[in-house]
Protein backbone atom coordinates (compact mmCIF):
# COMPACT_ATOMS: atom_id res chain seq x y z
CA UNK A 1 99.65 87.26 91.11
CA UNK A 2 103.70 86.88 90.56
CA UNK A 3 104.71 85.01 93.41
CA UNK A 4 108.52 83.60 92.77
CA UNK A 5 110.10 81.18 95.04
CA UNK A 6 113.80 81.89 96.23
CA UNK A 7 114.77 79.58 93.63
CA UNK A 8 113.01 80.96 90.88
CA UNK A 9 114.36 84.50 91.72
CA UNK A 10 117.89 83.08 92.01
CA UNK A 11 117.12 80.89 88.92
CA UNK A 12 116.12 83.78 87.03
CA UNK A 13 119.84 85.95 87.92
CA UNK A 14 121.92 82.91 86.97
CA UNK A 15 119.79 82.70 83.90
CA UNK A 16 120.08 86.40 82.97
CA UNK A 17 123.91 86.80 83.59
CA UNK A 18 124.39 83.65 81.16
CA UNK A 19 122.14 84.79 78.89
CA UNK A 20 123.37 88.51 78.68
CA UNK A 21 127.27 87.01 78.89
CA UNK A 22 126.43 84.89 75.51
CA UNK A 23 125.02 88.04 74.12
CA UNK A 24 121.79 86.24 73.03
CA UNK A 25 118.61 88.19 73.17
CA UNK A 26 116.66 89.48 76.97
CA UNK A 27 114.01 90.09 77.46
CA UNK A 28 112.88 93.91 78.72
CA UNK A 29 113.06 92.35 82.25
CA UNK A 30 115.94 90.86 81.79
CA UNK A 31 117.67 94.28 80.49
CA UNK A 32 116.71 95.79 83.91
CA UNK A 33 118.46 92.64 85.50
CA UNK A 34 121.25 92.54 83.27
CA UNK A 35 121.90 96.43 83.97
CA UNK A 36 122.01 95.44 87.59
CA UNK A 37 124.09 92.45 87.15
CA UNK A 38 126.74 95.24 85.13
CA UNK A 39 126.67 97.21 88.09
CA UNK A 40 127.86 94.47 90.13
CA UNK A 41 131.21 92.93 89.10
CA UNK A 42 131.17 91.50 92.63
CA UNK A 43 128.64 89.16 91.92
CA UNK A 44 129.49 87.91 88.52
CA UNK A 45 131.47 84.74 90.48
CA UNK A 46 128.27 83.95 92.29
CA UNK A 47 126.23 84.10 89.31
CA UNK A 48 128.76 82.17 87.14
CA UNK A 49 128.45 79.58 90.09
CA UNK A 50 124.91 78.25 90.43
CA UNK A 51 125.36 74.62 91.10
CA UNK A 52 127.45 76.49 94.42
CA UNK A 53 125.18 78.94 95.31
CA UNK A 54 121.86 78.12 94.50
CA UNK A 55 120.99 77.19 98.33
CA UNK A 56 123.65 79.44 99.97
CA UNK A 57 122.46 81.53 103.13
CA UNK A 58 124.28 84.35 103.20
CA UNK A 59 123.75 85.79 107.26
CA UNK A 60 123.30 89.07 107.41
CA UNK A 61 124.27 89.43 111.15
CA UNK A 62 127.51 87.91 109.69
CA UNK A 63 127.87 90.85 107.62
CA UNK A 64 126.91 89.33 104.19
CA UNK A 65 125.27 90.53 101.77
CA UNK A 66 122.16 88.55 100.11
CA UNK A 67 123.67 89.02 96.54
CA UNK A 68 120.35 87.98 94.96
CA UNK A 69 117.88 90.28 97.25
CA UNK A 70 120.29 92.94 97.06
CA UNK A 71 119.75 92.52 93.25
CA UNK A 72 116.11 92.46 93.45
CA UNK A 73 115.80 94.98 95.57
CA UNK A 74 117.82 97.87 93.24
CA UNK A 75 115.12 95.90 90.12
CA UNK A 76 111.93 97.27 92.68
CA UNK A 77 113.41 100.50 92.82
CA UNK A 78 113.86 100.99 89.36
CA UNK A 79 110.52 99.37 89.16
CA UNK A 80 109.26 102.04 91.60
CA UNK A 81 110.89 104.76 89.34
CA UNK A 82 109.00 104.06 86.20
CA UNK A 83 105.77 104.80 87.86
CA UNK A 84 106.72 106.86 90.53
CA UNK A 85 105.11 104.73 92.97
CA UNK A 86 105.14 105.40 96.05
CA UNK A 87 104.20 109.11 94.64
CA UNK A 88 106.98 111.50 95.03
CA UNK A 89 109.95 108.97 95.08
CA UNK A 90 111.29 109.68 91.33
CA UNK A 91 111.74 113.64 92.25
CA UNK A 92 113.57 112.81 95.82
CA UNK A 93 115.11 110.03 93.83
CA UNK A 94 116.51 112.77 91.51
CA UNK A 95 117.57 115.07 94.21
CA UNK A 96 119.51 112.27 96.06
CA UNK A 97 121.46 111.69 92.64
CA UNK A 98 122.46 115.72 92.71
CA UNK A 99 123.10 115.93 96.11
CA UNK A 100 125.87 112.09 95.52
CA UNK A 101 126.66 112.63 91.90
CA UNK A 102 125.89 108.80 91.39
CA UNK A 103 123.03 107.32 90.40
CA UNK A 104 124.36 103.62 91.97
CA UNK A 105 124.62 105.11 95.26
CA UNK A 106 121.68 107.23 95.10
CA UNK A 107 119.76 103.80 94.55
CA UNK A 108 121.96 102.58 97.60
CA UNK A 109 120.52 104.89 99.86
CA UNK A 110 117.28 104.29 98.77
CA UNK A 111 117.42 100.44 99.54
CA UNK A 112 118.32 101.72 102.74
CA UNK A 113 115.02 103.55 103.13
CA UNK A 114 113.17 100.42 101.12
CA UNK A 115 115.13 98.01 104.09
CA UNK A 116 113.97 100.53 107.10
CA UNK A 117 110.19 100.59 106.25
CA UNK A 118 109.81 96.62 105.01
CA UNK A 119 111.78 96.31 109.00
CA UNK A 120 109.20 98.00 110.46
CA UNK A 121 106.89 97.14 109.13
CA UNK A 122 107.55 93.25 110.07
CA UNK A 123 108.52 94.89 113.23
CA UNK A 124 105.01 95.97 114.15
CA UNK A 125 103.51 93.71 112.39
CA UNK A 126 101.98 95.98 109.49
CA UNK A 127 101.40 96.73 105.74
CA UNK A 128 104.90 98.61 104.84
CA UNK A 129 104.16 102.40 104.99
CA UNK A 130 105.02 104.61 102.20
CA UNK A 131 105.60 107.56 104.36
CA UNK A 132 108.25 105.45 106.67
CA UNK A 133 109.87 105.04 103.22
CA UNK A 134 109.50 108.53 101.62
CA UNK A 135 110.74 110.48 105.17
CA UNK A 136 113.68 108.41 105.16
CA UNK A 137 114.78 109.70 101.75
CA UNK A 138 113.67 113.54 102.45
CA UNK A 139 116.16 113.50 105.66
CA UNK A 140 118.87 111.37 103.20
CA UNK A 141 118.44 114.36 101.39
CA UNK A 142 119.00 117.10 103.19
């Protein structure tokens, strides 16, 4: 089983932006990182930074942002596209991207469902629930 260490994870970021920025070849994973990395101009100084932020904390009850989870987390979604897994998520997926006309924030929103049931479920102390996950996204929806 893939089991990746905060470093490796954050390793694997700086890695793909300064791979993708030399234009030398990715891998197919690192195409769905890059693409993420593209999306986020905000980060670029971060990942241009590593010997800096490698070990940075970023607090999120200081308002920051986790640039590298926020990262991996729009990589499981797109993950969880190509198999529509949890079942459903792809076609309310493609709803929320009619109903915002942008496929970025549409992937926004559904981190925000992704944060709420991985919450709860460390909340209650329980296996994340799909259907915590895929009612959040129905009521983004409507």
């Amino acid at each position: 089983m893939f089991n990746p260490s905060v470093n490796d994870v954050r390793n694997f970021f700086f890695d793909t932006y300064a791979k993708g920025v030399a234009n030398e070849v990715l891998t197919n994973l690192e195409k769905i990182a890059y693409s993420v990395i593209l999306e986020h101009p905000e980060y670029r100084k971060v990942l241009s930074n590593r010997e800096k932020y490698l070990q940075t904390n970023w607090l999120p009850e200081s308002g920051e942002t986790n640039p590298f989870l926020h990262m991996s987390m729009h990589m499981s979604i797109l993950e969880q596209l190509t198999i529509n897994q949890p079942f459903g998520i792809c076609d309310l997926y493609n709803k929320l991207c009619v109903k915002l006309s942008d496929e970025h924030e549409a992937q926004h929103q559904v981190m925000d469902c992704l944060a709420e049931m991985i919450w709860q479920a460390q909340y209650n102390n329980m296996q994340p629930d799909a259907n915590i996950y895929l009612t959040c996204l129905k009521n983004k929806i409507n």
